[in-house]
PDB file of N, CA and C in Angstrom:
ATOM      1  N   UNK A   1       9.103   2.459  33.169  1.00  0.00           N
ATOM      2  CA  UNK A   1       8.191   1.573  32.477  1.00  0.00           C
ATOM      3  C   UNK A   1       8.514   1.602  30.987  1.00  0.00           C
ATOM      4  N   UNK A   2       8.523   0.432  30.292  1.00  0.00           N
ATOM      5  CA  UNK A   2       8.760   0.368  28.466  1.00  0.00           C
ATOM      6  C   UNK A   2       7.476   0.024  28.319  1.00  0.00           C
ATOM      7  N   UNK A   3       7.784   0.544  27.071  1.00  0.00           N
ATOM      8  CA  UNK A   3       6.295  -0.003  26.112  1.00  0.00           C
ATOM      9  C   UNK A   3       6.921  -0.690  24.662  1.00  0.00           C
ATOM     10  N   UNK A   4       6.108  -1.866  24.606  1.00  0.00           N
ATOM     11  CA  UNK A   4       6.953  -2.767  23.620  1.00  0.00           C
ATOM     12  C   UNK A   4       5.744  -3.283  22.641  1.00  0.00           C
ATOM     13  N   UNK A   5       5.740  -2.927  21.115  1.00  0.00           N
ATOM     14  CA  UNK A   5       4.411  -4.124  20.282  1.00  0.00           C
ATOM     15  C   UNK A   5       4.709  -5.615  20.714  1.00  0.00           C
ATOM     16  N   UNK A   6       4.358  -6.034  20.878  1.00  0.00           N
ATOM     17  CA  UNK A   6       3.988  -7.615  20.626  1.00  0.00           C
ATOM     18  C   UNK A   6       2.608  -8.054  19.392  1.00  0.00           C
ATOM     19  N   UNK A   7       3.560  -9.110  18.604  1.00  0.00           N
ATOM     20  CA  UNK A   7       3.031  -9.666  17.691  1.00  0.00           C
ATOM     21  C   UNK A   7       2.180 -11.493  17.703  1.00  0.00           C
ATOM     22  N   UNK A   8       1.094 -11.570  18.005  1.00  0.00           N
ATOM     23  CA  UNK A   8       0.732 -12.967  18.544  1.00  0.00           C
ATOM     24  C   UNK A   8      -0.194 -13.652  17.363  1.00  0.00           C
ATOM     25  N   UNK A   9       0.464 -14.380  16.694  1.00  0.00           N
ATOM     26  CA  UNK A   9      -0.043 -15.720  15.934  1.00  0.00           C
ATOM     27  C   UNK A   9      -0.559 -16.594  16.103  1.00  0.00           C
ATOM     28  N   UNK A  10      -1.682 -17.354  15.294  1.00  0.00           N
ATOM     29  CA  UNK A  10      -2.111 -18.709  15.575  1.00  0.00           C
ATOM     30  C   UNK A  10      -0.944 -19.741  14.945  1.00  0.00           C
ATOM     31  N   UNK A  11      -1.078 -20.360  15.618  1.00  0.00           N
ATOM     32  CA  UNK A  11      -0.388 -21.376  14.604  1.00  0.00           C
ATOM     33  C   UNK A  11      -1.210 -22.927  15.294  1.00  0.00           C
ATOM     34  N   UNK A  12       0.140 -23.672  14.711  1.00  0.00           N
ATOM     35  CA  UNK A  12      -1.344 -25.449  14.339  1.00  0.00           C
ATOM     36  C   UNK A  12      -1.211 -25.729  16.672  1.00  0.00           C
ATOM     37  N   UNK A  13      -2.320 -25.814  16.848  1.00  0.00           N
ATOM     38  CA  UNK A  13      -2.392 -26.383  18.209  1.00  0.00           C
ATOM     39  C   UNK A  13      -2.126 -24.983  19.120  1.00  0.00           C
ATOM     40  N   UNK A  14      -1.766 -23.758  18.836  1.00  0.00           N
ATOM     41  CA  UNK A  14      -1.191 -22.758  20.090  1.00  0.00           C
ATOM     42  C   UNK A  14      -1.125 -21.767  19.109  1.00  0.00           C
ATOM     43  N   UNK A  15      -0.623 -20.773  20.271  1.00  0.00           N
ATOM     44  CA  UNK A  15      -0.413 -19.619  19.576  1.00  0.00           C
ATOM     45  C   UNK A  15       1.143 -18.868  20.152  1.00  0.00           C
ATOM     46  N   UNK A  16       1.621 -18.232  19.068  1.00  0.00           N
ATOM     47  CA  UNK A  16       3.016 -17.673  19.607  1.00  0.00           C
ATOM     48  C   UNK A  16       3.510 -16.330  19.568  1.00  0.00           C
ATOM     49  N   UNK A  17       4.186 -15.899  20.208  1.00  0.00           N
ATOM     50  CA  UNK A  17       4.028 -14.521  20.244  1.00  0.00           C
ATOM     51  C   UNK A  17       5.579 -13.745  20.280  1.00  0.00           C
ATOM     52  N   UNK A  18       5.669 -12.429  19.439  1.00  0.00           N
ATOM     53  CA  UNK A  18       7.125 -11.794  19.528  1.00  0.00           C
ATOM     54  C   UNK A  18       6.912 -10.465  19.980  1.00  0.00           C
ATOM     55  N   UNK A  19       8.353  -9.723  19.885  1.00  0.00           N
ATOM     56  CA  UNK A  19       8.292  -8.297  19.923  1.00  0.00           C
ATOM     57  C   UNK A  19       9.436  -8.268  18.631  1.00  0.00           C
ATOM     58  N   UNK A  20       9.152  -7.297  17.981  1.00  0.00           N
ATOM     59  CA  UNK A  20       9.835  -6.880  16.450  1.00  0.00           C
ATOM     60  C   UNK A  20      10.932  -6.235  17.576  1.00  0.00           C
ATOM     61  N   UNK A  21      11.043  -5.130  18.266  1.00  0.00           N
ATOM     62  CA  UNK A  21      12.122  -4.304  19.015  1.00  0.00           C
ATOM     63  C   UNK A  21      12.996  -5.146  19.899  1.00  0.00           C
ATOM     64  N   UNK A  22      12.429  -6.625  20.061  1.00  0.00           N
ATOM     65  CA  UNK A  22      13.496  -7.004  21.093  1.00  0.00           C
ATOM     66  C   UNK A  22      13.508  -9.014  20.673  1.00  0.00           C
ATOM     67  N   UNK A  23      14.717  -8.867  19.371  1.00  0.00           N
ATOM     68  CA  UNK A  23      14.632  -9.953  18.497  1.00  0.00           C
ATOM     69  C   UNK A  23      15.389 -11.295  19.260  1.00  0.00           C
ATOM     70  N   UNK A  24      14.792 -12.087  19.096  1.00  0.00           N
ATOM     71  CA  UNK A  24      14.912 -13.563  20.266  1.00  0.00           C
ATOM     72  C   UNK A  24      14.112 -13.312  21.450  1.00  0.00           C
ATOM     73  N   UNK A  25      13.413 -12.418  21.479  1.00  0.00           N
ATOM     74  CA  UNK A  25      12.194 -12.762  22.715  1.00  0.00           C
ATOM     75  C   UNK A  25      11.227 -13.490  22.555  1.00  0.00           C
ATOM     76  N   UNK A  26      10.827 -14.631  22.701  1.00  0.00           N
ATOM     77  CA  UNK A  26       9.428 -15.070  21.777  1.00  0.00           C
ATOM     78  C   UNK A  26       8.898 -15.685  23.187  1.00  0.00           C
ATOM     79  N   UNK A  27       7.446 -16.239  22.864  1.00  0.00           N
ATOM     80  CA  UNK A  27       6.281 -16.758  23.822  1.00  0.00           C
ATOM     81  C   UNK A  27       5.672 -17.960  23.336  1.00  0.00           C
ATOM     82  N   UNK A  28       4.924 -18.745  23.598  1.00  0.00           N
ATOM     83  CA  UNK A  28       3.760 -19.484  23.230  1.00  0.00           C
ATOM     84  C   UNK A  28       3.094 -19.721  24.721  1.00  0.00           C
ATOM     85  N   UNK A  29       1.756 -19.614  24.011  1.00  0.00           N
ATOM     86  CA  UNK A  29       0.612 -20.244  25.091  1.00  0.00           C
ATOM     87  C   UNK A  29      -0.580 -21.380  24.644  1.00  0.00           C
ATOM     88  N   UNK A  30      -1.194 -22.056  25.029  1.00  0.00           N
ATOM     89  CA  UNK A  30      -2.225 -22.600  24.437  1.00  0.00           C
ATOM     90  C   UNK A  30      -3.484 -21.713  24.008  1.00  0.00           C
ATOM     91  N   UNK A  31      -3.701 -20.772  24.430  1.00  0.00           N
ATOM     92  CA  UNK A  31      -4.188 -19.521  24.518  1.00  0.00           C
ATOM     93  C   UNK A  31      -3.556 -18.353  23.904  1.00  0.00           C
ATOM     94  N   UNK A  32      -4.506 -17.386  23.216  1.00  0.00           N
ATOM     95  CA  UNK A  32      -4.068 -16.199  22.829  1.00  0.00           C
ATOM     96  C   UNK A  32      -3.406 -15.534  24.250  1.00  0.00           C
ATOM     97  N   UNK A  33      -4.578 -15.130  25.236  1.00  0.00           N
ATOM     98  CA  UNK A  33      -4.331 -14.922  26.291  1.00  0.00           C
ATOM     99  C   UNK A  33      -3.090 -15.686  27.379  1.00  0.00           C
ATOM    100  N   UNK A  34      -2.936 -16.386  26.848  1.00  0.00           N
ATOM    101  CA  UNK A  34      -1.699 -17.358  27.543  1.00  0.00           C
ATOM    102  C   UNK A  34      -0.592 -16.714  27.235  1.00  0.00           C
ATOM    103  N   UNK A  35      -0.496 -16.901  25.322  1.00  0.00           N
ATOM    104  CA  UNK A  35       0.388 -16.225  25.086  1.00  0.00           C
ATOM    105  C   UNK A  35       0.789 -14.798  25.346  1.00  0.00           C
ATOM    106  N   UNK A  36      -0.157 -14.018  25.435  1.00  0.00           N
ATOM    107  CA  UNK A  36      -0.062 -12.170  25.630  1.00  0.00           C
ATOM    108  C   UNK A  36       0.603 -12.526  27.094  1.00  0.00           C
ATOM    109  N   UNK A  37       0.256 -13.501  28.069  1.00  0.00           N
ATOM    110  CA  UNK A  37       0.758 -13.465  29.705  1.00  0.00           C
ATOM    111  C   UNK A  37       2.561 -13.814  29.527  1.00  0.00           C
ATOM    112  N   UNK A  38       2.678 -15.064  28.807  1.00  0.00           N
ATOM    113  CA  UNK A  38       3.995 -15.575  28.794  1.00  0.00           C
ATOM    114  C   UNK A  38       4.470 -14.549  28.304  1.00  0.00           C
ATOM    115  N   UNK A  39       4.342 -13.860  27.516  1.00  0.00           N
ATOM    116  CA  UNK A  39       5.160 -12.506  26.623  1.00  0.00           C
ATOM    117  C   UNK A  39       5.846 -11.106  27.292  1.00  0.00           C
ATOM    118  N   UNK A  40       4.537 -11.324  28.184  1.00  0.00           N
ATOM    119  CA  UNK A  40       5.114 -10.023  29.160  1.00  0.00           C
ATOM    120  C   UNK A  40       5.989 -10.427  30.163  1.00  0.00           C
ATOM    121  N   UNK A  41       6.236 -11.720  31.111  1.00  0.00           N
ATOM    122  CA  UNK A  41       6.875 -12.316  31.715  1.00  0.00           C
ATOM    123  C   UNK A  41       8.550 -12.731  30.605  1.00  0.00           C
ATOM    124  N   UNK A  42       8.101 -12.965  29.809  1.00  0.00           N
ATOM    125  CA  UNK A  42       9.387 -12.985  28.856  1.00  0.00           C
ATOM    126  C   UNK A  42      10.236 -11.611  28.876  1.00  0.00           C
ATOM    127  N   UNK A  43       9.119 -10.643  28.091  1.00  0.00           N
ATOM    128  CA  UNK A  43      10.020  -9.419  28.227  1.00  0.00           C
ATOM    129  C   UNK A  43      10.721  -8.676  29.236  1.00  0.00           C
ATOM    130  N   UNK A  44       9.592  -9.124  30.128  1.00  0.00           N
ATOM    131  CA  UNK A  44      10.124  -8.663  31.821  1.00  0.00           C
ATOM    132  C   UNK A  44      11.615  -9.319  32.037  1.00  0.00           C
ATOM    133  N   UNK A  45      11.811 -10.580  31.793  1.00  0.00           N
ATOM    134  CA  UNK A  45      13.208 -11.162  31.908  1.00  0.00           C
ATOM    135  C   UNK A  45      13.752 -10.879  31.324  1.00  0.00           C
ATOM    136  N   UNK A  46      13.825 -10.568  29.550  1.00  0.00           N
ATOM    137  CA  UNK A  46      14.691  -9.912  28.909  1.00  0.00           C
ATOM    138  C   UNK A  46      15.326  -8.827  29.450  1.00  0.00           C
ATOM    139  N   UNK A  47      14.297  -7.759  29.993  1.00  0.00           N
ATOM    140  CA  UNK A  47      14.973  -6.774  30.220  1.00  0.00           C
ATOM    141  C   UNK A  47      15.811  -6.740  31.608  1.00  0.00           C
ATOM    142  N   UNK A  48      15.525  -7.832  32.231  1.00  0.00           N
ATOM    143  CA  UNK A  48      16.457  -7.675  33.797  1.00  0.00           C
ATOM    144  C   UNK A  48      17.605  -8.039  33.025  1.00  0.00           C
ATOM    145  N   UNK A  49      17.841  -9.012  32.142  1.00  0.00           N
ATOM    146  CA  UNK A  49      18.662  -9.558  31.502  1.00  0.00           C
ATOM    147  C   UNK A  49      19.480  -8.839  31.280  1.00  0.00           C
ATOM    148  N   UNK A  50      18.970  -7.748  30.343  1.00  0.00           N
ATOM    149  CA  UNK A  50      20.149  -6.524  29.397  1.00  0.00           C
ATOM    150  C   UNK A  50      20.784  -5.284  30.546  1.00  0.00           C
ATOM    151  N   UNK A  51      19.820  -5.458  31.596  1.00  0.00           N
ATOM    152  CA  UNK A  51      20.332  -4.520  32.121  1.00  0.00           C
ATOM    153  C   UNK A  51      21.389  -5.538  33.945  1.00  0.00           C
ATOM    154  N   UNK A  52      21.512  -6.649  33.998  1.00  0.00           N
ATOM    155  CA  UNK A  52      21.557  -7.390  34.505  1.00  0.00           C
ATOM    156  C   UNK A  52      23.595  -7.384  33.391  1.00  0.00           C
ATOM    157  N   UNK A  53      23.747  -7.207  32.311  1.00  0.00           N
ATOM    158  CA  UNK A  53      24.730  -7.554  31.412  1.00  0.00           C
ATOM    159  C   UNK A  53      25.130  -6.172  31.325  1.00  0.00           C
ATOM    160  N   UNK A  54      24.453  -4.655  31.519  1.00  0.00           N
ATOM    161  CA  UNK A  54      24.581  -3.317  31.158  1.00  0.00           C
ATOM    162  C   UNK A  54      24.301  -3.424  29.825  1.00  0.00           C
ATOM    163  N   UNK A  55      23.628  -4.058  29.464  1.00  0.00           N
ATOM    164  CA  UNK A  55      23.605  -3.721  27.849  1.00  0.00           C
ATOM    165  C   UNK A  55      22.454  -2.369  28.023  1.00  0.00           C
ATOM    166  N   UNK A  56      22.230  -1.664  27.208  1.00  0.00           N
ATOM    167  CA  UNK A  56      20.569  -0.592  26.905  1.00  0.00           C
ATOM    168  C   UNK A  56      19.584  -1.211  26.852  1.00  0.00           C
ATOM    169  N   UNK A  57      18.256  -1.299  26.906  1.00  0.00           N
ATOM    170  CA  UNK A  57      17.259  -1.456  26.510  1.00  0.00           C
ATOM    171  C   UNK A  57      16.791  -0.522  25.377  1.00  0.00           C
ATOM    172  N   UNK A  58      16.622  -1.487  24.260  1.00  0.00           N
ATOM    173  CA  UNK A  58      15.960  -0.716  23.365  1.00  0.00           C
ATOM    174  C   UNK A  58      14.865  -0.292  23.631  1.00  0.00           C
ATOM    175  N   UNK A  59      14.862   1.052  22.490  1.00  0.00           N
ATOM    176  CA  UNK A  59      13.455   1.754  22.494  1.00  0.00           C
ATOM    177  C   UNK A  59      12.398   1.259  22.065  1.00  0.00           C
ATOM    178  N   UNK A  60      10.964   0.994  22.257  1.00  0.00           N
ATOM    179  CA  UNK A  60       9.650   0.252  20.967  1.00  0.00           C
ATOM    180  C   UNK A  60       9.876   1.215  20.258  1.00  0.00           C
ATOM    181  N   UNK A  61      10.120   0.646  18.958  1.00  0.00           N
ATOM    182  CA  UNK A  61       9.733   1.883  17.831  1.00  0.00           C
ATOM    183  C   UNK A  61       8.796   1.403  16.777  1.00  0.00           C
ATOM    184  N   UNK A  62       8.111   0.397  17.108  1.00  0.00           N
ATOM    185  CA  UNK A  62       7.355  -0.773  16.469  1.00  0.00           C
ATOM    186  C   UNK A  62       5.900  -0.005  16.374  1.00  0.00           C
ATOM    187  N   UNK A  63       5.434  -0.076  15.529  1.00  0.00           N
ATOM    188  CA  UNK A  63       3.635  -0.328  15.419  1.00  0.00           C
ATOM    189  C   UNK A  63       3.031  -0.959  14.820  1.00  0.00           C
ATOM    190  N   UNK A  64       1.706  -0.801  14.784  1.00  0.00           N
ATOM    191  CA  UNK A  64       0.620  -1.786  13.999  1.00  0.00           C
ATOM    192  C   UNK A  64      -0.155  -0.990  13.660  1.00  0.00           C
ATOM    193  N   UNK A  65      -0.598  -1.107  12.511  1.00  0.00           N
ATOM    194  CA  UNK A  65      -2.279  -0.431  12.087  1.00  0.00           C
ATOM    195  C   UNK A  65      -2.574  -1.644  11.103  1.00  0.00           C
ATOM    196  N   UNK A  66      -4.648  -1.541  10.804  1.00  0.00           N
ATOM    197  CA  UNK A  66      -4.857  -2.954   9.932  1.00  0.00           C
ATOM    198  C   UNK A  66      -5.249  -2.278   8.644  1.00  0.00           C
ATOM    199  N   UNK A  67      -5.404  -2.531   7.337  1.00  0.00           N
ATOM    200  CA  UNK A  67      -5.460  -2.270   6.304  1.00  0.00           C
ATOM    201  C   UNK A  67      -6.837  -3.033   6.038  1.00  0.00           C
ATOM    202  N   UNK A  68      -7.963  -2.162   5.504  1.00  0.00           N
ATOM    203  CA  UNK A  68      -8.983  -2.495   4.451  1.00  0.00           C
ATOM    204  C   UNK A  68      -8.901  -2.869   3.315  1.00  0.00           C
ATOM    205  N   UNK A  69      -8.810  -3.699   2.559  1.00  0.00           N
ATOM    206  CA  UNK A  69      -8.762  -4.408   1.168  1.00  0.00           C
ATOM    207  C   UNK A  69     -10.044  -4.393   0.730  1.00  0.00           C
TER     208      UNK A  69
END
């Protein structure tokens, strides 16, 4: 099992979504929740992908914390 951040944005009409650890993976959904679903189905293919080519799967080395101003 990996564990990967995902990063999910509004943007105009949808929302879109990445992983910083695994660059050209991206998502959109009409939904936040759309997007968090397409994302994991994305990554899921990425990774049959890399390992489908022998490439490695990178490690998450990604986090998040939110800042008080």
């Amino acid at each position: 099992m990996f564990r990967f951040l995902i990063i999910i944005e509004k943007a105009d009409g949808n929302y879109s979504a990445y992983s910083p650890d695994l660059p050209g993976c991206v998502a959109t959904g009409k939904t936040r929740e759309e997007a968090e679903k397409n994302m994991h189905e994305a990554i899921a293919f990425h990774i049959e992908g890399l390992k489908d080519d022998g490439l490695p799967i990178p490690e998450g080395k990604s986090s998040a914390s939110w800042v008080l101003v």
